[in-house]
Every structure is written in C-alpha cells, then in structure tokens.
N, C-alpha and C. Protein backbone atom coordinates (compact mmCIF):
# COMPACT_ATOMS: atom_id res chain seq x y z
N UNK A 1 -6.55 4.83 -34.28
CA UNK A 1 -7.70 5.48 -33.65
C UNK A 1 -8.33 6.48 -34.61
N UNK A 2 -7.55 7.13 -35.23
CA UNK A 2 -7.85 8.44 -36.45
C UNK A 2 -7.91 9.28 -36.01
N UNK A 3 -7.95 9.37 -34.90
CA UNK A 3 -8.30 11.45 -34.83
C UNK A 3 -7.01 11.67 -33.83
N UNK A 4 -6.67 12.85 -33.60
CA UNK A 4 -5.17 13.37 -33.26
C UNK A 4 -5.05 12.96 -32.01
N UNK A 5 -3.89 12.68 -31.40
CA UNK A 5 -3.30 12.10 -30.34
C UNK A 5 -3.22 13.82 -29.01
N UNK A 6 -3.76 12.67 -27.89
CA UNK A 6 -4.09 13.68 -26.71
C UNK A 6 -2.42 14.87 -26.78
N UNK A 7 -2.67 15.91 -26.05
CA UNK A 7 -1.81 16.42 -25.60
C UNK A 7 -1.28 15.93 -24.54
N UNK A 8 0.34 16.40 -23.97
CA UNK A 8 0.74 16.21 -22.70
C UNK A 8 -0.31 16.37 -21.83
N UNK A 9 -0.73 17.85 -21.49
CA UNK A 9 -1.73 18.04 -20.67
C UNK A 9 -2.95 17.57 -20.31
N UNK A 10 -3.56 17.57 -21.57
CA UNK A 10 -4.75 16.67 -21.67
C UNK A 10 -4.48 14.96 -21.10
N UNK A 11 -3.73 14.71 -21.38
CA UNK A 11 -3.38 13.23 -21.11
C UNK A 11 -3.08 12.82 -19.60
N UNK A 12 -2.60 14.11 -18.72
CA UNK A 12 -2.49 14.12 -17.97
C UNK A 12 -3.38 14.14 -17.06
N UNK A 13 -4.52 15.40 -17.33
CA UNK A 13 -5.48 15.27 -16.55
C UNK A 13 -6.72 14.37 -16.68
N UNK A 14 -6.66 13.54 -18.16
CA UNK A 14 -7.70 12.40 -18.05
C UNK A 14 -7.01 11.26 -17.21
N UNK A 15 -5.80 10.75 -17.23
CA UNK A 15 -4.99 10.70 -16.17
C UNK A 15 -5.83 10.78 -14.52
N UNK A 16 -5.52 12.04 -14.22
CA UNK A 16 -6.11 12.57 -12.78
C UNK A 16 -7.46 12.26 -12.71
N UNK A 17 -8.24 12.45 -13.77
CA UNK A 17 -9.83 12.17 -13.56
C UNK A 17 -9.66 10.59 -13.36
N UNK A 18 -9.10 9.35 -13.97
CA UNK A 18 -9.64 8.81 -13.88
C UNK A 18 -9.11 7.53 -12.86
N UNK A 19 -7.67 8.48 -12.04
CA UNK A 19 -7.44 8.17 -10.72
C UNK A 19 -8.20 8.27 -9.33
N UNK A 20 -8.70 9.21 -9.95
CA UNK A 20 -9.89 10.36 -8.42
C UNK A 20 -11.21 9.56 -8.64
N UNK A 21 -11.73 8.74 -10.18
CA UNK A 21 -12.81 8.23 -9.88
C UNK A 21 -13.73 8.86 -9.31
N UNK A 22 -14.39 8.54 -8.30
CA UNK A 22 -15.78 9.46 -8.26
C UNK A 22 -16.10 10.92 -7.39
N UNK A 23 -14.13 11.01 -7.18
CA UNK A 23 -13.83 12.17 -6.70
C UNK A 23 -13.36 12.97 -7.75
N UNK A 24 -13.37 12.85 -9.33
CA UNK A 24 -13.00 14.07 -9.71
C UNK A 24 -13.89 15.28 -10.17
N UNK A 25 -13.00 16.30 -9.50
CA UNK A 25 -13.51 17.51 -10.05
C UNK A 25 -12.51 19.06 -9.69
N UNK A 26 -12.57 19.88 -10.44
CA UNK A 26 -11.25 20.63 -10.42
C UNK A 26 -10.37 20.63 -10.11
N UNK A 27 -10.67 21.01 -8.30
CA UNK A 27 -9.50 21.31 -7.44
C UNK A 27 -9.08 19.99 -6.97
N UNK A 28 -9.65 18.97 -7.23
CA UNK A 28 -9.38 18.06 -6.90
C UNK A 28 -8.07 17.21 -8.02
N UNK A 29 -8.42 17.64 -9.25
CA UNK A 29 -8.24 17.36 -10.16
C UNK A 29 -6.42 18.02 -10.09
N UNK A 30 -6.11 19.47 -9.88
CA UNK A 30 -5.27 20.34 -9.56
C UNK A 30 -4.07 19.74 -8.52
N UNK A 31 -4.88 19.21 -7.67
CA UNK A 31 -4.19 19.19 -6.19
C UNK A 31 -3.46 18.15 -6.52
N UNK A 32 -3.88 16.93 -7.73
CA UNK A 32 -3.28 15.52 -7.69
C UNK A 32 -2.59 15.46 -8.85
N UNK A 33 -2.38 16.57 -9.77
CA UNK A 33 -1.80 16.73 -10.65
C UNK A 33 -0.39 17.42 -10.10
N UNK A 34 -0.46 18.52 -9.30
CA UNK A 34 0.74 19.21 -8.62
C UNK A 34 1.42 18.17 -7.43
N UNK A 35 1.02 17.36 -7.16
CA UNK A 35 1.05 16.18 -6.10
C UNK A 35 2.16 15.32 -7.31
N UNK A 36 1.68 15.11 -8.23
CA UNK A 36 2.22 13.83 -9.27
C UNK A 36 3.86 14.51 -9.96
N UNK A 37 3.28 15.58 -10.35
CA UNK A 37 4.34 15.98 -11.10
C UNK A 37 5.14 17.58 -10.36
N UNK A 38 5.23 17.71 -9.32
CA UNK A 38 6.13 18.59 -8.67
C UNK A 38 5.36 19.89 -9.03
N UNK A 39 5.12 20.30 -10.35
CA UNK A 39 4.45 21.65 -10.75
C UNK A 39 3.26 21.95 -9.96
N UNK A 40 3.52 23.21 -10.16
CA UNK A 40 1.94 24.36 -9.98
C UNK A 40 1.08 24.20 -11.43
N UNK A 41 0.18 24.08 -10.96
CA UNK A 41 -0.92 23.99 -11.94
C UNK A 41 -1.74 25.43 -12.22
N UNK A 42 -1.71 26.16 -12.92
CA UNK A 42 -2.93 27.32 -12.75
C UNK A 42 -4.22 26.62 -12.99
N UNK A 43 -5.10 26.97 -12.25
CA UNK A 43 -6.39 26.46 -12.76
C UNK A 43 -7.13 26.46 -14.19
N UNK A 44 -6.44 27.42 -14.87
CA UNK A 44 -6.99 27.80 -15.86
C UNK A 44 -6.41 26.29 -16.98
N UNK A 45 -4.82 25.76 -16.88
CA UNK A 45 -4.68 25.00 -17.01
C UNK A 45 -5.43 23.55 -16.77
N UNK A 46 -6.15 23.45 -16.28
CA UNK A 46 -6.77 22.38 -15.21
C UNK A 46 -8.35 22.59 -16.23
N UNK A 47 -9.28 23.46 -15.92
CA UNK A 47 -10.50 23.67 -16.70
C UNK A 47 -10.26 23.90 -17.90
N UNK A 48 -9.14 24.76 -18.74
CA UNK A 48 -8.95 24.43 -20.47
C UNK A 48 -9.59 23.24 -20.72
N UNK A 49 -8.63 22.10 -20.51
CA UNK A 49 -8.32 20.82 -21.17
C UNK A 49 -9.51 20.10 -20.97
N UNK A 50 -10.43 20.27 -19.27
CA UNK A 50 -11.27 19.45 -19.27
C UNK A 50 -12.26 20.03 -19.91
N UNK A 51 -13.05 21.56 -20.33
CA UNK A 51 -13.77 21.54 -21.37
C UNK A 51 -13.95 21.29 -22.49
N UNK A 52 -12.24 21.36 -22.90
CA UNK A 52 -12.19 20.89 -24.36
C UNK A 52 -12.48 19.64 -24.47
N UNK A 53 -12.20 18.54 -23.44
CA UNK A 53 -12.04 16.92 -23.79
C UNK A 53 -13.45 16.86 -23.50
N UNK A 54 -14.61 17.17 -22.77
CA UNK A 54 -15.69 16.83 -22.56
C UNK A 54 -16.88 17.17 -24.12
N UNK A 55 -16.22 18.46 -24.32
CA UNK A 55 -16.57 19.07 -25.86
C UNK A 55 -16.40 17.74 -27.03
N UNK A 56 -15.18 16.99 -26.95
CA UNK A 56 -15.01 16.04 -27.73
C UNK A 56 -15.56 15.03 -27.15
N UNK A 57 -15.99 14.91 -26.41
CA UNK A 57 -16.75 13.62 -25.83
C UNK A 57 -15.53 12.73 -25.18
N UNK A 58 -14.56 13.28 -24.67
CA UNK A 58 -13.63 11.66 -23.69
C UNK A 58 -13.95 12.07 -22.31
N UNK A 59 -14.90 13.37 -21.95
CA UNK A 59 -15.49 13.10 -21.02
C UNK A 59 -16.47 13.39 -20.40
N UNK A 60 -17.78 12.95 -20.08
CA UNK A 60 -18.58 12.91 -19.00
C UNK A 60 -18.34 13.95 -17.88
N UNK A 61 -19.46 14.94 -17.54
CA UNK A 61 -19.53 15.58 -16.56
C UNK A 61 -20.99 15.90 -15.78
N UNK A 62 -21.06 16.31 -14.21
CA UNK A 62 -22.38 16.64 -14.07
C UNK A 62 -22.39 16.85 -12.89
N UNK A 63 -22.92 17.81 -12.41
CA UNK A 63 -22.99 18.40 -11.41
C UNK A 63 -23.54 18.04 -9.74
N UNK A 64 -22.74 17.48 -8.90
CA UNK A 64 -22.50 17.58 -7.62
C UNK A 64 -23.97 18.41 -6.60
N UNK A 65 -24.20 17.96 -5.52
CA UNK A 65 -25.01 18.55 -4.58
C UNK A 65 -24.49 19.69 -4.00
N UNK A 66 -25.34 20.73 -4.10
CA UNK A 66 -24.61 21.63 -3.31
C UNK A 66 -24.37 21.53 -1.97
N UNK A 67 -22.90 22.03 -1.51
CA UNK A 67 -23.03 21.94 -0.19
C UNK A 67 -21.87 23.40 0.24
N UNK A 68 -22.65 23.15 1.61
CA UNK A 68 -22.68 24.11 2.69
C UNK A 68 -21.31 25.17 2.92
N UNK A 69 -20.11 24.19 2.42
CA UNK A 69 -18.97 24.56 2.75
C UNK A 69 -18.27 25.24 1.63
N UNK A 70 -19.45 25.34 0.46
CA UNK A 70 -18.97 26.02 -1.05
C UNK A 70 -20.10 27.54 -1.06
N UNK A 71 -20.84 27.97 0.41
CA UNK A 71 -21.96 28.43 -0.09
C UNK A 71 -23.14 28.23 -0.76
N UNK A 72 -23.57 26.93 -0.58
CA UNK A 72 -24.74 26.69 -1.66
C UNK A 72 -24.46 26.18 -3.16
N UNK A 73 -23.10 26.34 -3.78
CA UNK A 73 -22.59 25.88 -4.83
C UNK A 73 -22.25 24.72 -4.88
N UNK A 74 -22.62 23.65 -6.23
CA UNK A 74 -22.32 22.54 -6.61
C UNK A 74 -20.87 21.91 -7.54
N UNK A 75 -20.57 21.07 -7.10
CA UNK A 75 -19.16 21.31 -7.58
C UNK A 75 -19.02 20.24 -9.18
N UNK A 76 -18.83 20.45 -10.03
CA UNK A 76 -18.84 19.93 -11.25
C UNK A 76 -17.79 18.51 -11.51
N UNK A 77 -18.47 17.40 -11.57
CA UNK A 77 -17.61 16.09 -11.50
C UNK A 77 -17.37 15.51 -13.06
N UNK A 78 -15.89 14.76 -13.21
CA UNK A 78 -15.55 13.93 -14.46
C UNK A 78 -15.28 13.03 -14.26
N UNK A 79 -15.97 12.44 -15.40
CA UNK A 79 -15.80 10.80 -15.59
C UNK A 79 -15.38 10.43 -17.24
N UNK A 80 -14.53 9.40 -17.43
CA UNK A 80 -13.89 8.95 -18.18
C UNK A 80 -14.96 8.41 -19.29
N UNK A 81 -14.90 8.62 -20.71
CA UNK A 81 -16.06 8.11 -21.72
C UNK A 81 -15.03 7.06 -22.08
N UNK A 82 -16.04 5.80 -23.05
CA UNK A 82 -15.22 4.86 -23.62
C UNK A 82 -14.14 5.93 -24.49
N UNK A 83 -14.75 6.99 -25.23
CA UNK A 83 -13.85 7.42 -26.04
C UNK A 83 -12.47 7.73 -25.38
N UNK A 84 -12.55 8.64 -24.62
CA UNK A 84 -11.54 9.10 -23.10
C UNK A 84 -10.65 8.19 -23.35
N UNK A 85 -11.11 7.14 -23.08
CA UNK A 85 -10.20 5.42 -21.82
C UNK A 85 -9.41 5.19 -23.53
N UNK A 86 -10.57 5.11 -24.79
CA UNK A 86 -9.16 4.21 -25.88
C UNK A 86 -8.39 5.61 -26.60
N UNK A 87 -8.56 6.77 -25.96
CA UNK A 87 -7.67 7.61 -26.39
C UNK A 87 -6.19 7.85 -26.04
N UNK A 88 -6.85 7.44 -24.65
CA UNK A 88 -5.37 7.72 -23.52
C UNK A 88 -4.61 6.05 -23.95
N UNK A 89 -5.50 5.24 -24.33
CA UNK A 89 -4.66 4.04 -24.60
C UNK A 89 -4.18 3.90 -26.15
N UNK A 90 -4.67 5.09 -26.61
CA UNK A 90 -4.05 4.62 -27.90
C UNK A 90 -2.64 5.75 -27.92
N UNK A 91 -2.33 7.03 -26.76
CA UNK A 91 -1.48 7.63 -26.49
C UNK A 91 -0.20 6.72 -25.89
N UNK A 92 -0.65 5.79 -24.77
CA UNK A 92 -0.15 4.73 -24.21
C UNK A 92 0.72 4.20 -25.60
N UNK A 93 -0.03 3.64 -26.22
CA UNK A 93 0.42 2.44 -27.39
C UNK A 93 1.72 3.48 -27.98
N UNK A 94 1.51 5.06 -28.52
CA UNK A 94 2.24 5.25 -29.15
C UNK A 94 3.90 5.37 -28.23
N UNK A 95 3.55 6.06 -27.20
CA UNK A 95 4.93 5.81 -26.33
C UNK A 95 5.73 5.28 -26.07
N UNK A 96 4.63 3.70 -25.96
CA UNK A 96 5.30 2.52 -26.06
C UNK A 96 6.50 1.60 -26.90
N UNK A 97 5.48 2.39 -27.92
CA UNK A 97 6.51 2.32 -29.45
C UNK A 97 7.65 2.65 -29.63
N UNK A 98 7.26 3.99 -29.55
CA UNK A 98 8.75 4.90 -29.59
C UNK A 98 9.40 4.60 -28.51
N UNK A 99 9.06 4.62 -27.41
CA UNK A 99 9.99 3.87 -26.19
C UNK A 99 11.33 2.76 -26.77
N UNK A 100 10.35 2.19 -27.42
CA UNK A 100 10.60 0.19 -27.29
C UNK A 100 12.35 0.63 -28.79
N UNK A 101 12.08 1.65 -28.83
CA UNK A 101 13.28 1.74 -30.71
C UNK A 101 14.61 2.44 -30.03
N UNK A 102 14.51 2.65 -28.59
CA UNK A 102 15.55 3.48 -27.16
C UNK A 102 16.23 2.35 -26.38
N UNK A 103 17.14 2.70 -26.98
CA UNK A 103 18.10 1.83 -25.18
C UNK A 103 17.92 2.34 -24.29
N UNK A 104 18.20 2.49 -22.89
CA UNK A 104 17.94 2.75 -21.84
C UNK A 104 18.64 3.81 -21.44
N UNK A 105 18.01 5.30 -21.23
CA UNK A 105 18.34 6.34 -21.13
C UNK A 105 19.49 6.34 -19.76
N UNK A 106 20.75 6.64 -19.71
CA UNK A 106 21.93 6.79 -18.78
C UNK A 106 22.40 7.54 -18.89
N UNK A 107 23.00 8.33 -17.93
CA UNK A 107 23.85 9.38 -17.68
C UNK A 107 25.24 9.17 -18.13
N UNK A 108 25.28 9.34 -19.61
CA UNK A 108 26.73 8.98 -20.27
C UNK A 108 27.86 10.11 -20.30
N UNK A 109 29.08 9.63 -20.52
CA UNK A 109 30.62 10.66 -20.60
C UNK A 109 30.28 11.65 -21.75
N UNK A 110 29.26 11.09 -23.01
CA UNK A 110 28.59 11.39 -23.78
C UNK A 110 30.24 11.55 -25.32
C-alpha cells in the first residue's frame, strides 16, 4: 500500500463507521465500539482518530439535518473512502500473515 499501517484504534473505528453505514456518526460510532469490545470509550478517543483519518482522506464526512432533539444541531456523519476500505484491507492482509506463521493459541502447562 506504502503509507503506514492503520492504528489499533483507528482500525477500529473505520471498523464502526463502516458497520453503522449510513448511521455513522460519533456517539453512534462510541456506543458500538464499547458494545464490541467491553471498553469505555472517551469520546475524545472516538473524534481523535476520525479527524485524523478524514484529514488523510479514508474518510468522507458531512453534515446531518438538524434536528429537534439535539436543539437545532446537526449531527456530523462518516463514510468509508476507497482509500479507508484498501487501508483497513491492507491492515487485514498484514494480520493475516502474521497470524498464518502461529499455531493455535492454547492455554498450555507452558
């Protein structure tokens, strides 16, 4: 691919965005991340990663209708760029790799 391989985090929440489909956006983003992996998420965790990845272009964003139940505020949505989709798959590929050179992790006498 050439350019540096996603973070855990990052990987995670392009991940969440591009489970939620045309539901993602923060808290949404938050709720299905702490849902997946047992953790608390701080939000701040949650908006880092997606400004940075949108900054690099893996993702698409744009702003929501306001509605009634936010005060008049619009809620900011992500969507997955081609770049996004062969990043997380070229993260995929490397796992895979290193996976595939592992026997099968067991609870040994050691």
């Amino acid at each position: 691919m050439g350019s540096k391989l996603l973070s855990r985090a990052e990987e995670l929440v392009l991940l969440a965005v591009w489970h939620l489909q045309g539901d993602a956006y923060g808290v949404q983003i938050r709720k299905h991340l702490q849902q997946v992996t047992g953790e608390d998420w701080a939000i701040g965790s949650v908006y880092v990663p997606l400004d940075r990845m949108a900054k690099r272009r893996l993702l698409s964003s744009y702003q929501g209708e306001p509605t009634a139940e936010r005060g008049g505020r619009s809620k900011r949505y992500y969507k997955l760029t081609p770049k996004g989709i062969a990043a997380l798959q070229e993260v995929q590929r490397v796992q895979q790799a290193m996976w595939a050179s592992f026997p099968k992790l067991t609870l040994g006498t050691g």
